[in-house]
Protein backbone atom coordinates (compact mmCIF):
# COMPACT_ATOMS: atom_id res chain seq x y z
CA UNK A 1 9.19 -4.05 71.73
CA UNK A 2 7.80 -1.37 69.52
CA UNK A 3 10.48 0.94 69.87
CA UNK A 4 12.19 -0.69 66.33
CA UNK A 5 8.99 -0.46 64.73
CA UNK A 6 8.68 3.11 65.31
CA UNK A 7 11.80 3.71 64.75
CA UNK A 8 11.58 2.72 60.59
CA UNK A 9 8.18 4.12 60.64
CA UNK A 10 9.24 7.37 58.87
CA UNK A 11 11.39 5.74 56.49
CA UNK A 12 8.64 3.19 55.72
CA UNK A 13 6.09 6.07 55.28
CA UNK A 14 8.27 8.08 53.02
CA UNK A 15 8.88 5.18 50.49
CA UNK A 16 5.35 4.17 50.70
CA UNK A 17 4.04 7.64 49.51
CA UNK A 18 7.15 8.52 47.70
CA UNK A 19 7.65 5.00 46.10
CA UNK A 20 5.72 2.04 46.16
CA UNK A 21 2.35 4.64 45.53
CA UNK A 22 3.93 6.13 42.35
CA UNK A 23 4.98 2.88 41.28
CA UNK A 24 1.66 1.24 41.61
CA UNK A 25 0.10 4.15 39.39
CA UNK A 26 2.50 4.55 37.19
CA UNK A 27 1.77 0.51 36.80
CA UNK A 28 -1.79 1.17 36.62
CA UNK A 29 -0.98 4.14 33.81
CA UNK A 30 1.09 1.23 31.82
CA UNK A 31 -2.10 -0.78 31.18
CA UNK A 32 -4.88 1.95 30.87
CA UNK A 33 -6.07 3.08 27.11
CA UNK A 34 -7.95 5.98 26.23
CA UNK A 35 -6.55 9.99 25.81
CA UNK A 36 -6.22 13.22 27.64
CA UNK A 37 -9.84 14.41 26.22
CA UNK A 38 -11.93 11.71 27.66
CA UNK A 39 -9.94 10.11 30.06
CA UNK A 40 -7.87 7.10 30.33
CA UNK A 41 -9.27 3.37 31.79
CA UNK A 42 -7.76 0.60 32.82
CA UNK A 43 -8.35 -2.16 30.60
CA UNK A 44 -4.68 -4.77 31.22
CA UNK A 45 -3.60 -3.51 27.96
CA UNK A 46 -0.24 -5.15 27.41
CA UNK A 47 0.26 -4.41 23.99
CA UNK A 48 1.38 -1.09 25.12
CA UNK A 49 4.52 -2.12 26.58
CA UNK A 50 5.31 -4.21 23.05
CA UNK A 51 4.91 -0.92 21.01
CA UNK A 52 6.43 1.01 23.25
CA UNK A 53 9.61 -0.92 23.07
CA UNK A 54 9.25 -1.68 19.21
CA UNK A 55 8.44 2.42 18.17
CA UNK A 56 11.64 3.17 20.34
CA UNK A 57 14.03 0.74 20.33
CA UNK A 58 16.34 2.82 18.60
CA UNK A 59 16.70 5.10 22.09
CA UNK A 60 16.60 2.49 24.39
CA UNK A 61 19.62 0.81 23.08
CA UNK A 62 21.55 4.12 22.37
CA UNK A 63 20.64 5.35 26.09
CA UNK A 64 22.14 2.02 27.57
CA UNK A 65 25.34 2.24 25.10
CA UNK A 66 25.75 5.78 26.73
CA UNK A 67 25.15 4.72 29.77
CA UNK A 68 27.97 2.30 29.64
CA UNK A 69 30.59 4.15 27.73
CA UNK A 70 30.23 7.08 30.17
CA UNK A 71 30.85 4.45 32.99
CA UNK A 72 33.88 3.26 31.90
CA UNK A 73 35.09 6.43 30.15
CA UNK A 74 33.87 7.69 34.44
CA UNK A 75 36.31 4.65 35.81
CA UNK A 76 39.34 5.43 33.91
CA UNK A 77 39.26 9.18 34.59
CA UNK A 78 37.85 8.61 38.35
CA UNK A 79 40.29 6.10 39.77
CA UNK A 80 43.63 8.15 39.13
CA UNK A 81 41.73 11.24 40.85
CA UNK A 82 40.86 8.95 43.39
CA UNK A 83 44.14 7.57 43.90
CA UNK A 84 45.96 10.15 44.42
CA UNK A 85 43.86 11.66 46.86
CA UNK A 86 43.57 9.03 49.21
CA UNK A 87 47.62 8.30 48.66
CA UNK A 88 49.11 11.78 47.96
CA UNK A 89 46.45 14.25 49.09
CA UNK A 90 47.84 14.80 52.84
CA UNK A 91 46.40 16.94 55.13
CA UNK A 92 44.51 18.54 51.89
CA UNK A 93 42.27 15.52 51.32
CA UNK A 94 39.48 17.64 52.66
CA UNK A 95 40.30 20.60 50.66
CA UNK A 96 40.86 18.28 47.19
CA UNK A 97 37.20 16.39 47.96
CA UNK A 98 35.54 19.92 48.53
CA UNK A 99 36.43 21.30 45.24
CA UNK A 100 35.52 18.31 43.69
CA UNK A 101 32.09 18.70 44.98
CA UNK A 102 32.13 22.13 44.36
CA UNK A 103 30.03 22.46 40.94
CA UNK A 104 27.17 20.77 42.78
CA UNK A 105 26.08 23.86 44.82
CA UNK A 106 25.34 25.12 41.36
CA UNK A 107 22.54 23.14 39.81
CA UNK A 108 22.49 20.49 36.97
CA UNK A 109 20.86 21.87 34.52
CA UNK A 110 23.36 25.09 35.02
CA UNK A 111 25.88 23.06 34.87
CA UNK A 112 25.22 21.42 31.82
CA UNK A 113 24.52 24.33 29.91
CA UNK A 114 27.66 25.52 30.88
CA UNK A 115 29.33 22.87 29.47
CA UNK A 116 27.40 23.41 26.22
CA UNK A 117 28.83 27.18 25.60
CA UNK A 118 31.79 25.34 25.98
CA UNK A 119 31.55 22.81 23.36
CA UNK A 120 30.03 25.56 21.18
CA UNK A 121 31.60 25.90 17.98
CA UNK A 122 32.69 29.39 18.94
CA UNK A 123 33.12 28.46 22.84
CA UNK A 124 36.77 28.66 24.71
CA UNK A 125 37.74 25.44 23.35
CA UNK A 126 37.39 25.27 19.65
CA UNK A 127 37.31 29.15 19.17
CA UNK A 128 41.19 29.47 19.83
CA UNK A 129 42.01 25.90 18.27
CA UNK A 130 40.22 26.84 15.11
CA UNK A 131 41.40 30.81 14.99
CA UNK A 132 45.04 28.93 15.76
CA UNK A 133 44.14 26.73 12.70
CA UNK A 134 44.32 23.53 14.08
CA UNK A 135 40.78 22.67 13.51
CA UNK A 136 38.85 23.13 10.38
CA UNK A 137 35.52 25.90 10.31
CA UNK A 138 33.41 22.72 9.95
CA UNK A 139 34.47 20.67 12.87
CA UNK A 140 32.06 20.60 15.62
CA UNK A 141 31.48 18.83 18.92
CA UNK A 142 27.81 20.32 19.72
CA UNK A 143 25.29 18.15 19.05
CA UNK A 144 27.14 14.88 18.60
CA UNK A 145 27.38 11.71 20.83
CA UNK A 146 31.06 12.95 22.13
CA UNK A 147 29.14 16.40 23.32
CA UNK A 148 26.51 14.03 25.29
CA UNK A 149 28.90 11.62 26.51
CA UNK A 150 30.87 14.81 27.76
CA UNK A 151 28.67 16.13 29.45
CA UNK A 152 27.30 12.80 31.37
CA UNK A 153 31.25 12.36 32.73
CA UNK A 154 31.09 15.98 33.63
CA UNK A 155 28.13 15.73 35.87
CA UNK A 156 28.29 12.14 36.99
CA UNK A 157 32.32 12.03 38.03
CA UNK A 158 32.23 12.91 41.73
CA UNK A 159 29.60 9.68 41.89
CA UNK A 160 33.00 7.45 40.86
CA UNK A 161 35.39 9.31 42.58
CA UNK A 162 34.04 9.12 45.98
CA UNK A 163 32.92 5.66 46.10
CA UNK A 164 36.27 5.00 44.95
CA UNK A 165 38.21 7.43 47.24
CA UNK A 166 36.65 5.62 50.11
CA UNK A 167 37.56 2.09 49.21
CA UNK A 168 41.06 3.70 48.35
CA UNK A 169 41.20 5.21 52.10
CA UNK A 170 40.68 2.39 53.76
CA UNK A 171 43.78 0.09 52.30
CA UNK A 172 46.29 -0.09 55.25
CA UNK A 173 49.21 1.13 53.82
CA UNK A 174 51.61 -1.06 55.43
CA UNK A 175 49.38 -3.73 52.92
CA UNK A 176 50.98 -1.95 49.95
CA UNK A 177 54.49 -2.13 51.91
CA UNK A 178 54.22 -5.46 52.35
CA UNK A 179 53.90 -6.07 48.82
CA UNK A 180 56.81 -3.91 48.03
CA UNK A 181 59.08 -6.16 50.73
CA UNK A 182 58.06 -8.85 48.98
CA UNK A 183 59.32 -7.67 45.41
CA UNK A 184 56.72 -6.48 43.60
CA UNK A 185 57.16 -3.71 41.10
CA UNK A 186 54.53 -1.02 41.36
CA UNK A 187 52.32 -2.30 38.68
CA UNK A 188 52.13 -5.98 40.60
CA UNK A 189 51.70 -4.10 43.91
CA UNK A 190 48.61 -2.23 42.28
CA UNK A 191 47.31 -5.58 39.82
CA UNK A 192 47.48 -7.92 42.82
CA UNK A 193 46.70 -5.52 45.94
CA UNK A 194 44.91 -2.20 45.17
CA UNK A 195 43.08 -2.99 42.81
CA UNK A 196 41.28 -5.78 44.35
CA UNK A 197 40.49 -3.62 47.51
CA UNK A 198 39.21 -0.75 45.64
CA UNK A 199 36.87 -3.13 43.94
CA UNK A 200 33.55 -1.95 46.40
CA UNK A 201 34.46 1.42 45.52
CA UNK A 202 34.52 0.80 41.73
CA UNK A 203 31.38 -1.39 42.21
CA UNK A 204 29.17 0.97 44.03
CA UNK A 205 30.98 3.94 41.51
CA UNK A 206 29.59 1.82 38.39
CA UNK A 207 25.62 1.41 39.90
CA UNK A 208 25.82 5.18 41.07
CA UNK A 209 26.40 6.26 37.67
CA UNK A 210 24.82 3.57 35.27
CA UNK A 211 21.61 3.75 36.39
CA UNK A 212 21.58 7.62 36.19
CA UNK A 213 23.28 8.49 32.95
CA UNK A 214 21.25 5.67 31.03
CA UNK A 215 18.36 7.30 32.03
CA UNK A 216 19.18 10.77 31.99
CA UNK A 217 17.07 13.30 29.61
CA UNK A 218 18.88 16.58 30.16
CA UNK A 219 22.04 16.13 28.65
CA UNK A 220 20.77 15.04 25.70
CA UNK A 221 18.61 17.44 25.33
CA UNK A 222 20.86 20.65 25.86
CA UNK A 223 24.22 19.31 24.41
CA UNK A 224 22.64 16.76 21.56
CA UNK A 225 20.26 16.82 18.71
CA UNK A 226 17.59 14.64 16.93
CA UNK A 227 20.46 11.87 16.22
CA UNK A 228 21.14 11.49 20.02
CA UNK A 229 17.81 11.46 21.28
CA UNK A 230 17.76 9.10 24.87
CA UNK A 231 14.73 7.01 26.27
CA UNK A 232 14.78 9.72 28.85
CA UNK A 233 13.67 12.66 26.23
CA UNK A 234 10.90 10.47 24.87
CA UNK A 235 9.66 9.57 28.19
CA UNK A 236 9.50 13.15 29.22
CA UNK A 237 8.04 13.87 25.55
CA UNK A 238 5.51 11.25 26.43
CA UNK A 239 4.37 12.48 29.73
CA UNK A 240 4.60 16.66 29.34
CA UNK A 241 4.19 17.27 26.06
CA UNK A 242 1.95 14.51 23.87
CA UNK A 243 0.12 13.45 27.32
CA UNK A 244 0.77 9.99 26.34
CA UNK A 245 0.88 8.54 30.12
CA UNK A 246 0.30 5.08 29.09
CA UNK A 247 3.10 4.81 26.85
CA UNK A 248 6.14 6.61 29.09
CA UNK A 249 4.90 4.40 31.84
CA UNK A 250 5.67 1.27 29.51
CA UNK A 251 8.60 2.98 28.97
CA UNK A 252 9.34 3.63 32.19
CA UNK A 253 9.01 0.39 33.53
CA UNK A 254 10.62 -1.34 30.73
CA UNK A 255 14.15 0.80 31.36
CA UNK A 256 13.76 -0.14 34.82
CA UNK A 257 13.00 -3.54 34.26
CA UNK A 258 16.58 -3.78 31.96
CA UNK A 259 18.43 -1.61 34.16
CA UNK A 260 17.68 -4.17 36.65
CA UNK A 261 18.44 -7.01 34.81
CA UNK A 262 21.93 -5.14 33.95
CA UNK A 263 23.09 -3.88 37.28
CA UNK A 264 22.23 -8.29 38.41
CA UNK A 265 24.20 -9.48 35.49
CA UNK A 266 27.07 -6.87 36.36
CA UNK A 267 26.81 -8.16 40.27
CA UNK A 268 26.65 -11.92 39.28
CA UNK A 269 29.79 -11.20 36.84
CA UNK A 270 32.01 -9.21 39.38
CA UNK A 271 31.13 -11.65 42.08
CA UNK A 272 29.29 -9.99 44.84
CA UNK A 273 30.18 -12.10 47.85
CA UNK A 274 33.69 -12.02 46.83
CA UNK A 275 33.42 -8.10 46.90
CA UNK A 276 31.79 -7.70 50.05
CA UNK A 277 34.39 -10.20 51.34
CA UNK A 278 37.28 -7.83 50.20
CA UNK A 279 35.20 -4.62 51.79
CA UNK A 280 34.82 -6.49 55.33
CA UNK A 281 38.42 -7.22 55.54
């Protein structure tokens, strides 16, 4: 009888010290007043959260409209690379997925200032077009909301792909062959048959990246400037650098709070049931 119990015990003990205890103080933090001299006390202060949100609205919304133009910007270039895998990859599937997870034995903060000596006015990609005099002296990518936006596909496309790939494996081909018995050219094969089945993939592909490059604070920070500042860099501004723990944990739980209410709006639009229908077929 116990044997269940002890068997989630770990798991429950790991989100309860790693989560839920966090959570609660980072809650607590949200609602306390004071400073890093002579302390902070809790006092229910919930003003904070209304400043927070009013002093940096100006992130918050640019952080969510990055969030979702790297998604879909991440679905367009994801699904062809997970197409063809799962349909054309062969006995190399392995071989294709591996080097697509390749870059994340190096870590992310590596990689994204990589990707910044690339975009680099100088770098290998506008050195040669602008020595080649295709682009002017004063064009530049570093810096700008293309550079961020670049970088958060960069780092963020093998959570698309794969999510993707998988749905994409599990079609039964004779499905598609049906279809093509049946006369359907290949765009009606893939409006009416693959692309509903692939529809888990691209829904679990969307919350895996979202959620992440909304909130994300590095890329910003190595391949933007003052104009594309994110929530994320003012949280971490807030917590390491002015000690202002009440006011990133506002922050904090307000993102999370309309994160939430996006990723619900996105399942209630998309039609859960239907999708986990499709998947259990």
């Amino acid at each position: 009888m116990l044997a269940p119990y002890l068997l989630i015990l770990p798991g429950g003990l790991w989100l309860l010290l790693f989560f839920v205890i966090p959570m609660v103080t980072m809650l607590s933090l949200s609602l306390q007043q004071g400073d890093i001299v002579s302390g902070y006390a809790f006092t229910g202060h919930w003003q904070t959260y209304v400043d927070a949100v009013v002093n940096y609205r100006t992130q918050l919304v640019r952080s969510l409209i990055y969030g979702a133009v790297t998604t879909i910007v991440l679905i367009v270039v994801a699904f062809p690379v997970a197409y063809w895998i799962a349909f054309y990859g062969g006995r190399r599937k392995p071989t294709y997925l591996f080097l697509l997870l390749l870059p994340f034995f190096v870590s992310f903060v590596l990689r994204t200032i990589s990707w910044r000596y690339i975009l680099t006015d100088e770098g290998m990609l506008l050195g040669p077009l602008k020595s080649a005099g295709i682009l002017p002296e004063s064009f530049n990518i570093l810096g700008t909301s293309v550079a961020v936006i670049s970088g958060l596909v960069y780092n963020f496309l093998p959570f698309m792909v794969l999510p993707i790939y998988v749905a994409l494996e599990r079609i039964d081909p004779r499905v598609v062959e049906a279809a093509r018995d049946l006369y359907a050219d290949p765009p009606t094969a893939f409006r009416k048959v693959i692309l509903p089945l692939a529809l888990p993939g691209v829904f679990a592909g969307v919350l895996m990246t979202f959620v992440p490059a909304s909130s994300d604070y590095v890329n910003s920070a190595v391949l933007g400037s003052s104009s594309t500042t994110m929530i994320g860099q003012v949280i971490q501004s807030q917590y390491l650098t002015s000690s202002n723990y009440p006011t990133a944990s506002a922050l904090s739980f307000t993102l999370m709070a309309v994160l939430l209410i996006g990723v619900f709006a996105y399942a209630r639009a998309l039609g859960t049931e239907d999708v986990m229908k499709v998947a259990a077929r």
